[in-house]
C-alpha atoms as a PDB file:
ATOM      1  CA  UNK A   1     -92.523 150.123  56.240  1.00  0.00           C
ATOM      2  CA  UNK A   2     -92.061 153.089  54.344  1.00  0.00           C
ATOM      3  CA  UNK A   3     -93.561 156.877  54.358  1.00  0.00           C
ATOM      4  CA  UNK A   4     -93.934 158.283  50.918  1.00  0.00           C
ATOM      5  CA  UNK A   5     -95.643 161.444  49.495  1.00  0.00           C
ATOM      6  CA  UNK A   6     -95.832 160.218  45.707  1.00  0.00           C
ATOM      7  CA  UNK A   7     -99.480 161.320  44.570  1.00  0.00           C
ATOM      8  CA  UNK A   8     -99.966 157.867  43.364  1.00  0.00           C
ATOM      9  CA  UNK A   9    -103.153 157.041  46.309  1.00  0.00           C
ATOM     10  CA  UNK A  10    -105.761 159.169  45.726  1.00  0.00           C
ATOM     11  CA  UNK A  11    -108.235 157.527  47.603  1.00  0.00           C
ATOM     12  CA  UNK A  12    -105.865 157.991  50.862  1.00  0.00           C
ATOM     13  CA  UNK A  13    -107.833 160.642  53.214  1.00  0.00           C
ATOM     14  CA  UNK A  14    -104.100 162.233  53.961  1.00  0.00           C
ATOM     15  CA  UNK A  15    -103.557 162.355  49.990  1.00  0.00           C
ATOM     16  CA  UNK A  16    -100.518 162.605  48.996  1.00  0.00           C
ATOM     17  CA  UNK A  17     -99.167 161.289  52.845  1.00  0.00           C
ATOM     18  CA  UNK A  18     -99.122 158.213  53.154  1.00  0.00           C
ATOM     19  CA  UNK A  19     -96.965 155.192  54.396  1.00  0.00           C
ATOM     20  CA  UNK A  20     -96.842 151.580  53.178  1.00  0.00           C
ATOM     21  CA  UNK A  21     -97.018 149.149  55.821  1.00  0.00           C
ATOM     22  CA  UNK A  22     -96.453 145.458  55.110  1.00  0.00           C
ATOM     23  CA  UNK A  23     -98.964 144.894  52.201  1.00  0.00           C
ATOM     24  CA  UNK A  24    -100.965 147.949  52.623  1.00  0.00           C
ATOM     25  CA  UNK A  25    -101.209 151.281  52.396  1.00  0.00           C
ATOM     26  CA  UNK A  26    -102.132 153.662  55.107  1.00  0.00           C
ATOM     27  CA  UNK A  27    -102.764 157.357  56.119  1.00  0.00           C
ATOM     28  CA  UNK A  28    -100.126 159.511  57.203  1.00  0.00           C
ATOM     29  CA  UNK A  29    -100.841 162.064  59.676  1.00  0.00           C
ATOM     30  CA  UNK A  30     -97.118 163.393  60.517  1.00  0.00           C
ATOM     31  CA  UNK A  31     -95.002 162.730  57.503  1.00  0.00           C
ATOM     32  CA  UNK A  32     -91.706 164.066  59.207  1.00  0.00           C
ATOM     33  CA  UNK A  33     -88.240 161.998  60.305  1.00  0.00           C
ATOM     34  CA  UNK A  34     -88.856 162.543  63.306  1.00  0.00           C
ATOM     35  CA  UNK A  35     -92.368 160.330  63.708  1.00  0.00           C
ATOM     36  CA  UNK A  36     -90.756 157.920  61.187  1.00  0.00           C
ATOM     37  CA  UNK A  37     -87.601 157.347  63.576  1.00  0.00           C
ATOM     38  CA  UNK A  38     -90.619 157.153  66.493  1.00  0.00           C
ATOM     39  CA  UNK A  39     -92.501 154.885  64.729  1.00  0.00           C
ATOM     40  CA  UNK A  40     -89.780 152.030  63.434  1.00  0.00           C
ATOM     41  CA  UNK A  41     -88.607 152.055  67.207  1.00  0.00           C
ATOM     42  CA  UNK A  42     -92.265 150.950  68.365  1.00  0.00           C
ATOM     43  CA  UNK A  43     -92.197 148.006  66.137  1.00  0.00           C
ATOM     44  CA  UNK A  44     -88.718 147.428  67.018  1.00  0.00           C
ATOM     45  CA  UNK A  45     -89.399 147.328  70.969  1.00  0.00           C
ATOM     46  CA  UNK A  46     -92.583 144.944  69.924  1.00  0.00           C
ATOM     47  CA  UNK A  47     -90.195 141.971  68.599  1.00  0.00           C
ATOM     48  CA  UNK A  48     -87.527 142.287  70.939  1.00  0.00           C
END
């Protein structure tokens, strides 16, 4: 997973937010460190 703000995904409704996920790419409503560092520990505490 990674959040990136290149304006390479026009079509993206958060343009140019946005965060690639596995093989996709997805809207991204807080682009900050902060929800980043929230959101990696969510999928870490899924696979424990």
């Amino acid at each position: 997973m990674r959040y990136n703000n290149a304006p390479h995904h026009r079509q993206i409704a958060t343009f140019p937010h946005h965060k690639h996920v596995k093989n996709q790419v997805k809207p991204l409503y807080e682009p900050s460190i902060e929800a980043f560092i929230k959101e990696v520990k969510e999928i870490l505490e899924t696979i424990k």
